[in-house]
Protein backbone atom coordinates (compact mmCIF):
# COMPACT_ATOMS: atom_id res chain seq x y z
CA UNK A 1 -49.04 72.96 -1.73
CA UNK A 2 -51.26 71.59 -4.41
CA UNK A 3 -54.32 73.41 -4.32
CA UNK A 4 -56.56 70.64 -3.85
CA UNK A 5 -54.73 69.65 -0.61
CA UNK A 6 -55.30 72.93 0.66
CA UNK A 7 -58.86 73.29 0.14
CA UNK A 8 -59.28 70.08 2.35
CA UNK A 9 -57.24 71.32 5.03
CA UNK A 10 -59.64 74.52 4.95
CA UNK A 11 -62.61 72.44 5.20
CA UNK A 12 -61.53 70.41 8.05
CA UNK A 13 -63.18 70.60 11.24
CA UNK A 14 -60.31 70.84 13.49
CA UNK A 15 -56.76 68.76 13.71
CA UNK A 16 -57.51 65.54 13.85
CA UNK A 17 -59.46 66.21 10.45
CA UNK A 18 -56.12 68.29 9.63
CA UNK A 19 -54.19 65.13 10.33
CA UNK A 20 -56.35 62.66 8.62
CA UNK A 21 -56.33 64.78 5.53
CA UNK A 22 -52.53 64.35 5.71
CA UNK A 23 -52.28 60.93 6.13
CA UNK A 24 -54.44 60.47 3.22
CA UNK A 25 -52.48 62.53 0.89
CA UNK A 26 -49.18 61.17 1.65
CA UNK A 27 -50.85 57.63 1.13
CA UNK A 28 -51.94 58.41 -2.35
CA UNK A 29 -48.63 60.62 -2.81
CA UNK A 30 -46.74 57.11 -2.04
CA UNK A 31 -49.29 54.72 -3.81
CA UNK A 32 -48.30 56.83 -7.05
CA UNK A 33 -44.69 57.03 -6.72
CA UNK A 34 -44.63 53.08 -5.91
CA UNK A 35 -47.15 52.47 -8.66
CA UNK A 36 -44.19 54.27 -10.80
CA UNK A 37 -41.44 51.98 -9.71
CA UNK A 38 -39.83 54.22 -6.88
CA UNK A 39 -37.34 51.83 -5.02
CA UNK A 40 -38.00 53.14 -1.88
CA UNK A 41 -39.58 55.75 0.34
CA UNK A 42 -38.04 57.44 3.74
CA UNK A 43 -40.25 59.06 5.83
CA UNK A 44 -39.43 62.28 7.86
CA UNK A 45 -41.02 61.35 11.50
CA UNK A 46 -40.29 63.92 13.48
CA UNK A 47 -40.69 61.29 16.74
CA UNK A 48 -44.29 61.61 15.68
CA UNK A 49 -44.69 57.72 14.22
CA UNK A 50 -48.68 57.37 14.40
CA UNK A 51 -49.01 58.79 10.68
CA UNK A 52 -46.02 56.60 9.23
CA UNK A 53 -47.31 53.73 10.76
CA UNK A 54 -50.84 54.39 9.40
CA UNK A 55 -49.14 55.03 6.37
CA UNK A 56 -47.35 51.94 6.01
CA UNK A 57 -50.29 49.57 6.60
CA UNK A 58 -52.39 51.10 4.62
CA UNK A 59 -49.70 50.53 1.79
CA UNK A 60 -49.59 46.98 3.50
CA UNK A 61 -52.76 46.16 2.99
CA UNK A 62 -52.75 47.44 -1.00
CA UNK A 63 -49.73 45.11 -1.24
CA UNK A 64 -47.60 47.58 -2.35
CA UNK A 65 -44.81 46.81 0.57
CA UNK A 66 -43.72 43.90 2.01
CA UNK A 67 -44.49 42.94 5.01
């Protein structure tokens, strides 16, 4: 886990911090790899889809995705 990512998740105040912190990494972690000409991304979900979704229009609204 990069250490930078960890010290966040320390310094949250509880999970919905946790999860934010998340969400925010993953968007930056996919705003690089698209930046860098990935074709695609697949997202692991879990039947959780309120991060993916979050995710997805915040990649949306950079217009890195199509609608």
């Amino acid at each position: 886990m990069p250490a930078g990512l960890q010290t966040a998740i320390d310094a949250a105040g509880g999970d919905d911090e946790v999860r934010a912190t998340g969400v925010r990494h993953c968007i930056a972690q996919c705003v690089e790899l698209l930046e860098a000409g990935v074709p695609g991304l697949h997202f692991y979900t879990f039947n959780r889809a309120r991060g993916p979704i979050e995710i997805l229009a915040a990649l949306r609204g950079q217009q890195l995705l199509a609608s």
